[in-house]
C-alpha atoms as a PDB file:
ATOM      1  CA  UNK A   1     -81.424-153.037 141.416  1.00  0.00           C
ATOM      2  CA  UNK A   2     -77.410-152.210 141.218  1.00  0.00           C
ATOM      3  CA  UNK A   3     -76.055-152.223 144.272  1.00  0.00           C
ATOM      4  CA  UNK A   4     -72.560-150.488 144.143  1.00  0.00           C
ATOM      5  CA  UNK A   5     -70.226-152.502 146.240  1.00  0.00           C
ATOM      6  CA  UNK A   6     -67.799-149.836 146.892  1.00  0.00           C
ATOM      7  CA  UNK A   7     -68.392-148.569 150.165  1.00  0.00           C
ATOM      8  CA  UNK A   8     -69.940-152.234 151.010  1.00  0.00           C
ATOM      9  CA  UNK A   9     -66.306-153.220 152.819  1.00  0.00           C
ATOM     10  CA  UNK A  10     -66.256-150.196 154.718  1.00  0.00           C
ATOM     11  CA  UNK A  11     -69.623-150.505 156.457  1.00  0.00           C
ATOM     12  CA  UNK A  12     -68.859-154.728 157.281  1.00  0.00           C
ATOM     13  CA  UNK A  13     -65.768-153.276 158.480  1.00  0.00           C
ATOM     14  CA  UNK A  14     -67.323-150.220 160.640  1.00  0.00           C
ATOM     15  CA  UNK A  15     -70.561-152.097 161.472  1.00  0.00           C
ATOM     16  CA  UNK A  16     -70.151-155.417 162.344  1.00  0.00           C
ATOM     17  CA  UNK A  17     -68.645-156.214 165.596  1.00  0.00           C
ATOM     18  CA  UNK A  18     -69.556-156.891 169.389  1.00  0.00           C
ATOM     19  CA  UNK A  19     -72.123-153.321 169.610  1.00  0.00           C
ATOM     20  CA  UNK A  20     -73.927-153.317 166.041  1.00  0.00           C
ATOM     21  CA  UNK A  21     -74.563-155.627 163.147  1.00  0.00           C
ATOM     22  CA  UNK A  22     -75.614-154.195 159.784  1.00  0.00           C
ATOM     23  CA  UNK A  23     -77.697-156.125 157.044  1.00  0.00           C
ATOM     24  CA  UNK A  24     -78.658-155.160 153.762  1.00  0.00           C
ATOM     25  CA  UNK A  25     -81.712-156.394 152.075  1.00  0.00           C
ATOM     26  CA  UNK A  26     -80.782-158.588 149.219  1.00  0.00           C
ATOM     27  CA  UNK A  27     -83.748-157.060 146.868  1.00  0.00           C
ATOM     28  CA  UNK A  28     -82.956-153.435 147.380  1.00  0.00           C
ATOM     29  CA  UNK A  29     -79.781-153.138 148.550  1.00  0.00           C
ATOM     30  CA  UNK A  30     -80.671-150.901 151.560  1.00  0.00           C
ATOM     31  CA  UNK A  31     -78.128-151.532 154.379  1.00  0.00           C
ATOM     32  CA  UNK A  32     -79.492-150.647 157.493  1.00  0.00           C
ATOM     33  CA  UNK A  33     -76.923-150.876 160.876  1.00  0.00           C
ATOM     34  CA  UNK A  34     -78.611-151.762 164.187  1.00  0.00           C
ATOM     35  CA  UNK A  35     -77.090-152.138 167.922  1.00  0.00           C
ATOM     36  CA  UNK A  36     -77.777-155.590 169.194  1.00  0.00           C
ATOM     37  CA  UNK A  37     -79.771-153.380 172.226  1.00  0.00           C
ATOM     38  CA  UNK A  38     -82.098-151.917 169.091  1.00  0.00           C
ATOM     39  CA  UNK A  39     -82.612-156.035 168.101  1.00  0.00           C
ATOM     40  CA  UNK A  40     -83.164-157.536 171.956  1.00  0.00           C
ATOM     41  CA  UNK A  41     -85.951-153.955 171.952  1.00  0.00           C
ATOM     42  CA  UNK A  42     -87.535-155.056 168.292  1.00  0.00           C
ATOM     43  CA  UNK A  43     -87.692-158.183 169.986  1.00  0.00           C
ATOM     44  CA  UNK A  44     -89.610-157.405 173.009  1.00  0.00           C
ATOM     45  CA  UNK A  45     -91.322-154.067 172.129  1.00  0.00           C
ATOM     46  CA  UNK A  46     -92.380-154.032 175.815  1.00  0.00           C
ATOM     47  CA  UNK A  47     -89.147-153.001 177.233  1.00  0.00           C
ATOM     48  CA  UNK A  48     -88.982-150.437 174.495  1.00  0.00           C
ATOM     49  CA  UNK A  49     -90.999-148.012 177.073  1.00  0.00           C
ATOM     50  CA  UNK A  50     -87.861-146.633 178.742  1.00  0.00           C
ATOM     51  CA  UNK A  51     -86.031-146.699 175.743  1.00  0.00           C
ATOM     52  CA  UNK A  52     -84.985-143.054 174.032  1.00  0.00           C
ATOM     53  CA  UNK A  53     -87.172-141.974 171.601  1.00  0.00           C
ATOM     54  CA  UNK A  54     -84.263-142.528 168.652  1.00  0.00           C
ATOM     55  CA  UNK A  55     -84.524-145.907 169.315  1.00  0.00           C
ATOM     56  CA  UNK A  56     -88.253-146.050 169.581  1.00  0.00           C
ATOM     57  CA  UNK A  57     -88.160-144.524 166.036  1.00  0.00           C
ATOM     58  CA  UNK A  58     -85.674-147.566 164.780  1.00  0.00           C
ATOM     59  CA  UNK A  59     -88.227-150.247 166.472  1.00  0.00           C
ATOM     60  CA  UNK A  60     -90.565-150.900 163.245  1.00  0.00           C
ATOM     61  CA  UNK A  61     -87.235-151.031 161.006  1.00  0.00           C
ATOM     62  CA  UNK A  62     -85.725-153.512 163.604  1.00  0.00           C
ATOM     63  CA  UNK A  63     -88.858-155.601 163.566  1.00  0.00           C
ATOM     64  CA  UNK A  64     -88.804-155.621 159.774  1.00  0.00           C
ATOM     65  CA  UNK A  65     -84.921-156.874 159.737  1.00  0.00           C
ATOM     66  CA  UNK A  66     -85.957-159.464 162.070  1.00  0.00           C
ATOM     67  CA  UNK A  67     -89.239-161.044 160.465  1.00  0.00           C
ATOM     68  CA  UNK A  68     -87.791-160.646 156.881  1.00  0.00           C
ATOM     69  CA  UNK A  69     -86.129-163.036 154.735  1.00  0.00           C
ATOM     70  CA  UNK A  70     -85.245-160.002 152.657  1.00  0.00           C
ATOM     71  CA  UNK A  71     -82.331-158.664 155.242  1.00  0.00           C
ATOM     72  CA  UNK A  72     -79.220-160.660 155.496  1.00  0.00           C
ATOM     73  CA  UNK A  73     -76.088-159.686 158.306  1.00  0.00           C
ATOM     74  CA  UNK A  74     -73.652-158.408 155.932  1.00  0.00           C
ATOM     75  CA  UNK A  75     -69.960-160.442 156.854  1.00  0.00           C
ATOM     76  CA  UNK A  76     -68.080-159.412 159.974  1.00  0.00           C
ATOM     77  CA  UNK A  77     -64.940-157.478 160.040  1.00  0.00           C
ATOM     78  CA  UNK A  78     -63.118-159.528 157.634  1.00  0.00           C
ATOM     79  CA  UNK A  79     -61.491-160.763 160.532  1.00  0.00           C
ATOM     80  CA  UNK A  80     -59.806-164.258 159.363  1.00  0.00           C
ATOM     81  CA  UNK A  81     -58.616-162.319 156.146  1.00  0.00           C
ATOM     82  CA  UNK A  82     -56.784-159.689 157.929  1.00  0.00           C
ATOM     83  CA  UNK A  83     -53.783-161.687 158.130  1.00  0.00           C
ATOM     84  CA  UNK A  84     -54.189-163.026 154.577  1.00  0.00           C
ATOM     85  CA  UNK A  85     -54.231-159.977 153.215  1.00  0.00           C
ATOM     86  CA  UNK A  86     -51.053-158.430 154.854  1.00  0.00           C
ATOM     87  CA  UNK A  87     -49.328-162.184 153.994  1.00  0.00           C
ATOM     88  CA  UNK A  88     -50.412-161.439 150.479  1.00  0.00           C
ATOM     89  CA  UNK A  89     -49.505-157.884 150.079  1.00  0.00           C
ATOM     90  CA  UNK A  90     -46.297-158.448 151.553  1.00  0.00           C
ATOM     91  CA  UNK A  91     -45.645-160.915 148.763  1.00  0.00           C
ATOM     92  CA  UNK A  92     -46.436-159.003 145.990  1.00  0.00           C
ATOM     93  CA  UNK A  93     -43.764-156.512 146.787  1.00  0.00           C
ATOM     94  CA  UNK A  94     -40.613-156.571 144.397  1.00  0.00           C
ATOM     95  CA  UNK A  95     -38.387-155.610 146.799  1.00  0.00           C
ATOM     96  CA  UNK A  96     -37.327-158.322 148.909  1.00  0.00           C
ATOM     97  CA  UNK A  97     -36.403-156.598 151.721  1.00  0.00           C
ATOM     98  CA  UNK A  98     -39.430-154.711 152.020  1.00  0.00           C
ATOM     99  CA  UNK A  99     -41.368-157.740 151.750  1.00  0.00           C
ATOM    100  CA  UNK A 100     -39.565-159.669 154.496  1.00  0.00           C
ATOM    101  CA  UNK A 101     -39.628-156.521 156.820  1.00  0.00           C
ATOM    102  CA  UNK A 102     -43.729-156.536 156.638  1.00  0.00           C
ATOM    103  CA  UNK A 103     -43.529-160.720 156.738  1.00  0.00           C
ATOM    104  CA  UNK A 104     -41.509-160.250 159.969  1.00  0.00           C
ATOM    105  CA  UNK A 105     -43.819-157.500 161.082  1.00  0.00           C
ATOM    106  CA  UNK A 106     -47.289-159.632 160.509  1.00  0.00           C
ATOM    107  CA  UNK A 107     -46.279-162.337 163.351  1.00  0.00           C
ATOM    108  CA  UNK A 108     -46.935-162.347 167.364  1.00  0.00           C
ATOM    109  CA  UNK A 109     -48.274-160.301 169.543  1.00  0.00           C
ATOM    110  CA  UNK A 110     -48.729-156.452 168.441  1.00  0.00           C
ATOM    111  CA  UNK A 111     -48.398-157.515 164.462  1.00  0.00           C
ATOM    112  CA  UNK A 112     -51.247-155.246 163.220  1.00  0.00           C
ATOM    113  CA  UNK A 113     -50.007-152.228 165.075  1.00  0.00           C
ATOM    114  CA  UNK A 114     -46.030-153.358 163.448  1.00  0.00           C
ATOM    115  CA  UNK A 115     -47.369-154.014 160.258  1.00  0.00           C
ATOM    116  CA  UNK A 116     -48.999-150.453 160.470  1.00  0.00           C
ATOM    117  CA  UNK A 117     -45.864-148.775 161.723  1.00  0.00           C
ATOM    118  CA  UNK A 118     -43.700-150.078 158.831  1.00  0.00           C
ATOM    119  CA  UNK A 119     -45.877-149.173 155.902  1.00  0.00           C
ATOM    120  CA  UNK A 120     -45.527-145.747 156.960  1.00  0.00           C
ATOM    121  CA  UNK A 121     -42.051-146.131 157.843  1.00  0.00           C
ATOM    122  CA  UNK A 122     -40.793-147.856 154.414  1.00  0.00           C
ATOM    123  CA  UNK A 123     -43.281-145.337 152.628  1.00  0.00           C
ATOM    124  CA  UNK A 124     -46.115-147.465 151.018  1.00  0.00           C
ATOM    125  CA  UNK A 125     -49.190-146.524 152.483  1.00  0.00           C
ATOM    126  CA  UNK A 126     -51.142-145.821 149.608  1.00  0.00           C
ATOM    127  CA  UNK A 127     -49.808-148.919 148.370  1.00  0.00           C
ATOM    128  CA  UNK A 128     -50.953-150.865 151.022  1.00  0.00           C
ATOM    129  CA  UNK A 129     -54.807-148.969 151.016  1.00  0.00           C
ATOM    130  CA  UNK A 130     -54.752-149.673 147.183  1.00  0.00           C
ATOM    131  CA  UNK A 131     -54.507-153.489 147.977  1.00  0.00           C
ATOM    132  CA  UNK A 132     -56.470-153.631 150.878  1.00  0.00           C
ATOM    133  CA  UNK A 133     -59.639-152.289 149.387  1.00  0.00           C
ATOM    134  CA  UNK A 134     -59.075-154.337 146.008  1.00  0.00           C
ATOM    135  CA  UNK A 135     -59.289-157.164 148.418  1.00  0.00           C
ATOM    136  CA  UNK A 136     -61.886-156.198 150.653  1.00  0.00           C
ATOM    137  CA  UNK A 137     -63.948-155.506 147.608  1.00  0.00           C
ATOM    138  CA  UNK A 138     -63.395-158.804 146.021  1.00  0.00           C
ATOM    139  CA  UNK A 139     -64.817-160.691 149.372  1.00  0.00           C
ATOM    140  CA  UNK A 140     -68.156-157.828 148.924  1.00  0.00           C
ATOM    141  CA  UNK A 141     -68.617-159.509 145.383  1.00  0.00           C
ATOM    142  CA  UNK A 142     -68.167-162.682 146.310  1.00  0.00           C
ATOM    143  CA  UNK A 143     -70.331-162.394 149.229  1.00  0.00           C
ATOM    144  CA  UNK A 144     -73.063-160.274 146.827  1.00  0.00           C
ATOM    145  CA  UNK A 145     -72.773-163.118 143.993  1.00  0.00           C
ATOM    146  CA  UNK A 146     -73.516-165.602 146.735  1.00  0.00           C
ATOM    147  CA  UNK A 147     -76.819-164.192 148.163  1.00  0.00           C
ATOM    148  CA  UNK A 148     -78.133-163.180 144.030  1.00  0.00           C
ATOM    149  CA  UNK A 149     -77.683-159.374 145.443  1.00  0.00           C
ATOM    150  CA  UNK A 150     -77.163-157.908 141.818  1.00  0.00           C
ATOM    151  CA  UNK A 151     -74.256-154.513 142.003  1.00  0.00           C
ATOM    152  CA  UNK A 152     -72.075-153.016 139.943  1.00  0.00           C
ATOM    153  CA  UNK A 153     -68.057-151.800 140.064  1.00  0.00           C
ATOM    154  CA  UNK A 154     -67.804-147.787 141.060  1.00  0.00           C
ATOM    155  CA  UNK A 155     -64.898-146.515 138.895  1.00  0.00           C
ATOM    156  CA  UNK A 156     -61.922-146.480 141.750  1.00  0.00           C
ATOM    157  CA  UNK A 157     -60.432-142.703 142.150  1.00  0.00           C
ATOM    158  CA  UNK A 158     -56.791-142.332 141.880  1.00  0.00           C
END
């Protein structure tokens, strides 16, 4: 099984929060997203009753993510590498200035919505993207190396 890890950083950072959780099972690479209401329902089926039918649908699934070893929580939002990653593209910029406008930007209150402001102010957005998902996709590899989930590299568009 080749599991492309390409939209993989996408759907931690989508998925994976205080509503839903989404796992992928390590032997076939399904990824399957479920609201921590669908789990506590999967978990007592008897409360399931007044449930909508879309969830009463998602109930066996649920119950299969739950008893199997198979389906891991993929990681949460990359949270604790947010910062690193601004920190480090703002370093890799050649232009000094530019680079201590985003390190200024990245600190205190507010800093995502600053550093946000001034890549699209100084003009670097795609530049910024670019690095972003290079990064994000490293941590999916790592992350798939670590649980033996086998994948391979989509070709990145331009």
């Amino acid at each position: 099984m080749h599991y492309g890890c390409d939209c993989f950083p996408s759907r931690c950072d989508r998925a994976n929060g205080s509503e839903a959780t989404a796992y992928i099972n390590r032997k076939s690479g399904e990824i399957i997203t479920l609201t921590h209401e669908e789990l506590a329902l999967a978990e007592g089926p008897e409360e399931a009753e007044d449930a909508p039918q879309w969830q009463k649908d998602l109930l066996p699934k649920a119950q299969e993510v739950l008893a199997s070893e198979d389906f891991i929580p993929l990681p949460g939002k990359f949270g604790d590498s947010r910062v690193v990653h601004h920190e480090r593209f703002a370093e890799s910029l050649a232009n000094r200035a530019v680079s201590d406008e985003l390190d200024a930007a990245i600190h205190g209150p507010g800093a995502f919505r600053r550093f946000k402001d001034a890549v699209h102010r100084l003009g670097i957005t795609d530049e910024w993207y670019r690095f972003r998902e290079a990064a994000l996709e490293e941590i999916a590899i790592e992350f798939l190396e670590e649980h033996g989930i086998a994948y391979q590299r989509e070709p990145r568009q331009k």
